[in-house]
N, C-alpha and C. Protein backbone atom coordinates (compact mmCIF):
# COMPACT_ATOMS: atom_id res chain seq x y z
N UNK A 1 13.16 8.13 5.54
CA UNK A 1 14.13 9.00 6.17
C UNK A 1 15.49 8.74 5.52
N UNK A 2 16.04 9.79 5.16
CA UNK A 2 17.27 9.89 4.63
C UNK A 2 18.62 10.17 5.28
N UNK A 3 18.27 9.22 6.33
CA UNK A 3 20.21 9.90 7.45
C UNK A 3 20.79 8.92 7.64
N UNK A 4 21.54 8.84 7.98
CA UNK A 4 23.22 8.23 8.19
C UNK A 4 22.91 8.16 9.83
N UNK A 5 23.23 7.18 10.26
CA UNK A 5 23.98 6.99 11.84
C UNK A 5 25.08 6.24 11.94
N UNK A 6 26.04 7.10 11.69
CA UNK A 6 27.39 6.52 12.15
C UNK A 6 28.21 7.50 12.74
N UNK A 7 29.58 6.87 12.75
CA UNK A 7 30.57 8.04 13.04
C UNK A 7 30.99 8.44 12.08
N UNK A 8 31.76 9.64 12.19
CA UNK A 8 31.72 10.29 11.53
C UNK A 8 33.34 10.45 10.64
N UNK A 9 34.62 9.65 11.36
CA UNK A 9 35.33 8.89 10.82
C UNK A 9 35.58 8.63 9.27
N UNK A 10 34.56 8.37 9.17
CA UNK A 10 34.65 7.73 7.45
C UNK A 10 34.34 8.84 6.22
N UNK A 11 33.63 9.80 6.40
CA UNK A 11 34.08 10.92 5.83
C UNK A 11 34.93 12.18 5.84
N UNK A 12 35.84 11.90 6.79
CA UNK A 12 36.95 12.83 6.93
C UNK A 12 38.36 12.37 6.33
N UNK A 13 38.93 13.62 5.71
CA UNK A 13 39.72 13.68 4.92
C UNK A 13 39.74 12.87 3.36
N UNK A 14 38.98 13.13 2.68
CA UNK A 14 38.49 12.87 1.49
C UNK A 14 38.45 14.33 1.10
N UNK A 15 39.38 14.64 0.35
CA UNK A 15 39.34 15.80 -0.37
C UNK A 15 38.17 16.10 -1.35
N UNK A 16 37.51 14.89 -2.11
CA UNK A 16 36.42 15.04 -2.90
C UNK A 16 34.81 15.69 -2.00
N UNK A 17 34.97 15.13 -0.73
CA UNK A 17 33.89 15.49 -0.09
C UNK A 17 34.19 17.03 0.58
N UNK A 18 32.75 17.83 1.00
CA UNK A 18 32.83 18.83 1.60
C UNK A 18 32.45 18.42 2.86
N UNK A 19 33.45 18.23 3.87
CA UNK A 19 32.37 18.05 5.45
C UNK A 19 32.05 19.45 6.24
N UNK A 20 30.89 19.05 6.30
CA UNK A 20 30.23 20.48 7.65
C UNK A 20 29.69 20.04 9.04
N UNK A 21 31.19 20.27 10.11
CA UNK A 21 30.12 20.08 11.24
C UNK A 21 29.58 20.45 11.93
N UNK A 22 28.76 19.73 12.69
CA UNK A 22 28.09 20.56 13.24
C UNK A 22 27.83 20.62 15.17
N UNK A 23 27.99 21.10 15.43
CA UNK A 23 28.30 20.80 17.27
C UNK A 23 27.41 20.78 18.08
N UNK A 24 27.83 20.08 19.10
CA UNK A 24 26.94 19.70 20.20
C UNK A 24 26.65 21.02 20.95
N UNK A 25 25.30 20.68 21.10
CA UNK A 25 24.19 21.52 22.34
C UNK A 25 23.98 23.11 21.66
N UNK A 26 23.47 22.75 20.41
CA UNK A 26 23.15 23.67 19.91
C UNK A 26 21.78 24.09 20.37
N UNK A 27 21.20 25.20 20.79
CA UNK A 27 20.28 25.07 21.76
C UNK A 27 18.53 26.15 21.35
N UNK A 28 19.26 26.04 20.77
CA UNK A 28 18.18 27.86 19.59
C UNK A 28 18.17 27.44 18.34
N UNK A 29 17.22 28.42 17.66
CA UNK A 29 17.01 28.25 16.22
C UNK A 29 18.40 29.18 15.60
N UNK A 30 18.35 30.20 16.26
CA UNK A 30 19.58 30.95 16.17
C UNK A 30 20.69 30.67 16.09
N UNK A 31 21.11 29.48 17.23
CA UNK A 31 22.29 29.02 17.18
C UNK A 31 22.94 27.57 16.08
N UNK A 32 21.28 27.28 16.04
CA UNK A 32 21.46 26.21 14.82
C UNK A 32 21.65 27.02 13.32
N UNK A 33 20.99 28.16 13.09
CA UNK A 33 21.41 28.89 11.95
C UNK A 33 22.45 29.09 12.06
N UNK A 34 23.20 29.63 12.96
CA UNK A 34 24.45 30.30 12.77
C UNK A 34 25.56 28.77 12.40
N UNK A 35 25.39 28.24 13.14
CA UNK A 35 26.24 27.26 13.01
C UNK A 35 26.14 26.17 11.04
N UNK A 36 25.03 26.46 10.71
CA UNK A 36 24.64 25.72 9.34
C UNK A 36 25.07 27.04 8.28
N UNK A 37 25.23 28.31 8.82
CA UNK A 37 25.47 29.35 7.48
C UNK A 37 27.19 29.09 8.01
N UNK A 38 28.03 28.82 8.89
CA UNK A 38 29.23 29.24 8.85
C UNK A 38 29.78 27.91 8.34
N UNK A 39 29.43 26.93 8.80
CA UNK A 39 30.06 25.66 8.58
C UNK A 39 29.77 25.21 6.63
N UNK A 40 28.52 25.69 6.28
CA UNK A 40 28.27 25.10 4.76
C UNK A 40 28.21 26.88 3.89
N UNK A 41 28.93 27.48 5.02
CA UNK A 41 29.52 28.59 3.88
C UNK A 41 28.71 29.35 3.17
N UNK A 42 26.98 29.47 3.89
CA UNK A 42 25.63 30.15 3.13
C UNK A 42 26.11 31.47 2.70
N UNK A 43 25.84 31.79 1.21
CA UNK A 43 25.78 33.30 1.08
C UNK A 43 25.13 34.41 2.01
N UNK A 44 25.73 35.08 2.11
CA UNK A 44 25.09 36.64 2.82
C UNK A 44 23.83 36.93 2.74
N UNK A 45 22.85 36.48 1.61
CA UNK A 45 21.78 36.08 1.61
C UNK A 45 20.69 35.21 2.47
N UNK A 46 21.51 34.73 2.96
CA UNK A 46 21.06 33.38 3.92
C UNK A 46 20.20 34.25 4.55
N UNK A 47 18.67 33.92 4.40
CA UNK A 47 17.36 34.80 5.20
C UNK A 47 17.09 34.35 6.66
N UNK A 48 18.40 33.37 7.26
CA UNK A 48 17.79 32.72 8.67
C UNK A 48 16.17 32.50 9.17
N UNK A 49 15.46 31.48 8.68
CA UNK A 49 14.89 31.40 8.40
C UNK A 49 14.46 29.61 7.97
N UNK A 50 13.17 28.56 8.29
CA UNK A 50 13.58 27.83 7.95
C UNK A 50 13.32 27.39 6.18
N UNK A 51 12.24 28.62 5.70
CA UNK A 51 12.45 28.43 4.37
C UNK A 51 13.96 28.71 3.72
N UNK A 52 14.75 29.57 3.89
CA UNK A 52 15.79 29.99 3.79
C UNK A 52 16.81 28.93 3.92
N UNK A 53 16.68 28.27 4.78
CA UNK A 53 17.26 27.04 5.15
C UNK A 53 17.16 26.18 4.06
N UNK A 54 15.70 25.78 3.49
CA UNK A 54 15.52 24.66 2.55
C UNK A 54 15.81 25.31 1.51
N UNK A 55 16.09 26.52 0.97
CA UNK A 55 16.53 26.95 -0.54
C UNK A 55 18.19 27.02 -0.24
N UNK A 56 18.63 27.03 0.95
CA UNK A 56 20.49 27.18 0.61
C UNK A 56 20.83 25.59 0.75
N UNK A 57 19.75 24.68 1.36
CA UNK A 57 20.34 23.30 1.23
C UNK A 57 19.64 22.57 0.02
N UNK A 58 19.14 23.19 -0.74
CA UNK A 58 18.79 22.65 -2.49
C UNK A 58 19.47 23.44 -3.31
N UNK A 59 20.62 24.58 -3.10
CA UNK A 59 21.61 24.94 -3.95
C UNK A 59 22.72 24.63 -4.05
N UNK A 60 23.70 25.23 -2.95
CA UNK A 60 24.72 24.53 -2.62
C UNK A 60 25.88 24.90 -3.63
N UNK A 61 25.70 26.01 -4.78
CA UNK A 61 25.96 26.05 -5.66
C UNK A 61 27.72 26.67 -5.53
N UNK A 62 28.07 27.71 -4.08
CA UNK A 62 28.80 27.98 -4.01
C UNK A 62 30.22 26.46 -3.34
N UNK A 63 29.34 25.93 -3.04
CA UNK A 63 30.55 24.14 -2.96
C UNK A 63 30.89 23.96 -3.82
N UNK A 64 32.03 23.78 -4.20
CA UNK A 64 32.37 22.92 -5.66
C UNK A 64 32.56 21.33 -5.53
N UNK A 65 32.70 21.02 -4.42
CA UNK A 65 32.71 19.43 -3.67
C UNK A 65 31.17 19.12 -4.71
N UNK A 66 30.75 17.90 -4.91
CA UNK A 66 30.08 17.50 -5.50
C UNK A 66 29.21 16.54 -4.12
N UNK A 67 29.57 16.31 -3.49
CA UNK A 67 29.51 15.42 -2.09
C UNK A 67 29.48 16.89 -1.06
N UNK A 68 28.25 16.54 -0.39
CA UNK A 68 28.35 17.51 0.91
C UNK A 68 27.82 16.60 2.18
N UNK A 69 29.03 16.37 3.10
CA UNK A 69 28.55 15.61 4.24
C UNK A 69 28.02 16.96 5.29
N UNK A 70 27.10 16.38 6.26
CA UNK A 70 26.49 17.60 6.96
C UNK A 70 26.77 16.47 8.38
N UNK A 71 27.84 16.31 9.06
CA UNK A 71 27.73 15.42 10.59
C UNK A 71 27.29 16.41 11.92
N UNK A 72 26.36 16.16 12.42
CA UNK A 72 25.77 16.34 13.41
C UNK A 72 26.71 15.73 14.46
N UNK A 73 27.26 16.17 15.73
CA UNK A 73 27.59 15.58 16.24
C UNK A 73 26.03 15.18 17.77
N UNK A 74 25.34 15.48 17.70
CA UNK A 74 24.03 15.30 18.53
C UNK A 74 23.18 15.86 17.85
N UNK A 75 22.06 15.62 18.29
CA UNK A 75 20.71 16.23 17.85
C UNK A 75 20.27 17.77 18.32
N UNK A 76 20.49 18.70 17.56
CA UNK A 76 20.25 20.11 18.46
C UNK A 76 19.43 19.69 19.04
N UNK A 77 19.27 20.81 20.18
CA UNK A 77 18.23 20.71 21.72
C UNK A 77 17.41 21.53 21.62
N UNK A 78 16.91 22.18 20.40
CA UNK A 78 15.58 22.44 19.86
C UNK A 78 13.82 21.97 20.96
N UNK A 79 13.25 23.23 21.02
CA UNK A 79 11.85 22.47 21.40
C UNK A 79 11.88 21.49 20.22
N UNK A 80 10.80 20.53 21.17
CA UNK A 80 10.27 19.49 20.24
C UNK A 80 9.65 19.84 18.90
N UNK A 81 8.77 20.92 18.40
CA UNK A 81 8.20 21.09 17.51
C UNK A 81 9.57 21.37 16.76
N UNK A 82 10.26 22.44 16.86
CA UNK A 82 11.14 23.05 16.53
C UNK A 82 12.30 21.81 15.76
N UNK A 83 12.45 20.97 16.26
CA UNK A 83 13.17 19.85 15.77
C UNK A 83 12.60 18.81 14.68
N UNK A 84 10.97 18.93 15.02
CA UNK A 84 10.94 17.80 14.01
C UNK A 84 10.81 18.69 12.81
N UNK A 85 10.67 19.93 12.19
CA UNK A 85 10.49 21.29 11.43
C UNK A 85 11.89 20.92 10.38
N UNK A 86 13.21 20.77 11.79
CA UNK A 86 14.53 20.74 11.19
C UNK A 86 14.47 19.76 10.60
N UNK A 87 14.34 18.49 11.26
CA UNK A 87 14.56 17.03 10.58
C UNK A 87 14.02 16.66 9.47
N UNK A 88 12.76 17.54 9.74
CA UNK A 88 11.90 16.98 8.44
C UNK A 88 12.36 18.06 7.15
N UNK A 89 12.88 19.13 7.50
CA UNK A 89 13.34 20.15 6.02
C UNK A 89 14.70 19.28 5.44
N UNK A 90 15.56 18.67 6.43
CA UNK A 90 16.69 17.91 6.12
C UNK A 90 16.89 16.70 5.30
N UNK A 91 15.37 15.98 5.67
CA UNK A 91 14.90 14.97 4.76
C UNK A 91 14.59 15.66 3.68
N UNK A 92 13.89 16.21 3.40
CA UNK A 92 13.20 16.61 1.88
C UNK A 92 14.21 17.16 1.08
N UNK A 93 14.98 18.25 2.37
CA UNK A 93 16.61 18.89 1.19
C UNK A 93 17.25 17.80 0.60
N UNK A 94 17.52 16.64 1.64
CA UNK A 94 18.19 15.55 1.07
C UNK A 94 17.55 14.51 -0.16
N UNK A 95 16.52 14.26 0.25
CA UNK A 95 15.55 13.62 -0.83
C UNK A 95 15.17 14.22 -2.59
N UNK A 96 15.27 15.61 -1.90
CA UNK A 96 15.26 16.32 -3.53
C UNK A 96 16.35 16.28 -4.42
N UNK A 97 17.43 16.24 -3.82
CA UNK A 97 18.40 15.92 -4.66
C UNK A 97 18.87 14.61 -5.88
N UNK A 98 18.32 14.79 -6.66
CA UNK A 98 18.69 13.83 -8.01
C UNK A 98 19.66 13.36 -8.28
N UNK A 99 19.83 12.11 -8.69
CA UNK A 99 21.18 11.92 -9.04
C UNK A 99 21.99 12.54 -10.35
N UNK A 100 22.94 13.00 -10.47
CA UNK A 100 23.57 13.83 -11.20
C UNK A 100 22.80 15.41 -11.66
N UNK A 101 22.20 15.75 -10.13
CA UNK A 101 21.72 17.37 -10.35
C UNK A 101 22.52 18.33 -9.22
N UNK A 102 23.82 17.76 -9.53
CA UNK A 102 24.80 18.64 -8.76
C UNK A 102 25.57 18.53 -7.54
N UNK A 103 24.76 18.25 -6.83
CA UNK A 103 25.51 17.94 -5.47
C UNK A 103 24.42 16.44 -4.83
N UNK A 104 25.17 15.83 -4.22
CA UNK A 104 24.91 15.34 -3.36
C UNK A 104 25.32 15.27 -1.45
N UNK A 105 24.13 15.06 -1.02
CA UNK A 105 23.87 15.53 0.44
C UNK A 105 23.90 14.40 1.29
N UNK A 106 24.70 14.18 2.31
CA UNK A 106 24.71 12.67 3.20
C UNK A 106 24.48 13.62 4.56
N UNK A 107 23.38 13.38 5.62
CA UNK A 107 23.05 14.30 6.91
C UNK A 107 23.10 12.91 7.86
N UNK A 108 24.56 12.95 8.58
CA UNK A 108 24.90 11.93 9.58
C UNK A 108 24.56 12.80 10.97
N UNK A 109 24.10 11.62 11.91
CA UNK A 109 24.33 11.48 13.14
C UNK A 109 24.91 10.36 13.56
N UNK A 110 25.56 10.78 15.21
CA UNK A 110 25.53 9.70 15.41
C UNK A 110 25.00 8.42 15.78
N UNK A 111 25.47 7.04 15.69
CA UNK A 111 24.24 6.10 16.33
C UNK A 111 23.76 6.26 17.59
N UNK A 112 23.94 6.62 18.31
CA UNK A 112 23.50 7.29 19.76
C UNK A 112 22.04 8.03 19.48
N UNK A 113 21.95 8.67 18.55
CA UNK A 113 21.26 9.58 18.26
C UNK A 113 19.64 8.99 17.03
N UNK A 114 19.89 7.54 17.22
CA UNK A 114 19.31 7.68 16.02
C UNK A 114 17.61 7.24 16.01
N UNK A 115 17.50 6.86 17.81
CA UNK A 115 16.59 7.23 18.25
C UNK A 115 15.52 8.32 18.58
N UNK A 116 16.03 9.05 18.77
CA UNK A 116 15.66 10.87 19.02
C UNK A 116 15.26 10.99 17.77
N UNK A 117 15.89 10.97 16.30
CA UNK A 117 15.65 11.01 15.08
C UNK A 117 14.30 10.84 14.59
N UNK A 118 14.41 9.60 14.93
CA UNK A 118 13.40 8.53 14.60
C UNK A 118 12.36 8.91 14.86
N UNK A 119 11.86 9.59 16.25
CA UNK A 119 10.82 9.79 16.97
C UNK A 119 10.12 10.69 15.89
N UNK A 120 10.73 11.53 15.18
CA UNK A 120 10.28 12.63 14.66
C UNK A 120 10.05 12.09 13.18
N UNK A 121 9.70 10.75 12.65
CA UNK A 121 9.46 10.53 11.88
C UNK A 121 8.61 9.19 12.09
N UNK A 122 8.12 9.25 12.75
CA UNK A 122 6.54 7.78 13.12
C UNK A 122 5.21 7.72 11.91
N UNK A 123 6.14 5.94 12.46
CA UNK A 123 5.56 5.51 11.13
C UNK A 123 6.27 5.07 9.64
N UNK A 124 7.48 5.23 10.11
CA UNK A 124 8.91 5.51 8.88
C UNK A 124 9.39 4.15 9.29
């Protein structure tokens, strides 16, 4: 698993980084899209969708930040299936990323949270 549990403190105001956050009691798939195309700036393209999802978080191309923090401030309130779908596309977006293939991706929560996380990755 590829996440961060901290606060969120330490990547703010670093002009080199892009932060996107993201807010509490997000409660839909809907409302988690909307909130991931406005905050990381998805082209008009953005198919809402969670394949759609994993091709705008392996481009990224319109950031010029080289660093993209993604802080969660909670864990959307997603059904259960529905969440581990997210967590687990978040890992792999994050994991695919190479070093020096453009951007890099840091997906924080907070430590509060890093239980709930976890659950959705047993065995990790």
């Amino acid at each position: 698993m590829t996440f961060v549990f901290q606060s969120e403190e330490q990547w703010v105001g670093d002009a080199d980084v892009f932060v996107a956050h993201i807010s509490c009691g997000l409660s839909t798939r809907e409302l988690l899209f909307d909130a991931l195309s406005k905050e990381l700036q998805f082209p008009d393209y953005f198919g809402r969708n969670w394949d759609a999802l994993f091709d705008c978080l392996r481009d990224l191309s319109w950031i010029p930040q080289k660093k993209v923090v993604l802080i969660h401030r909670d864990v959307p309130k997603l059904e259960p299936a529905a969440i581990k779908v997210y967590l687990k596309l978040l890992d792999d977006a994050v994991a695919g990323w190479k070093e020096g293939e453009g951007h890099e991706v840091v997906v924080v929560f907070p430590e509060e949270a890093e239980e709930t996380v976890r659950e959705a990755f047993p065995g990790e």
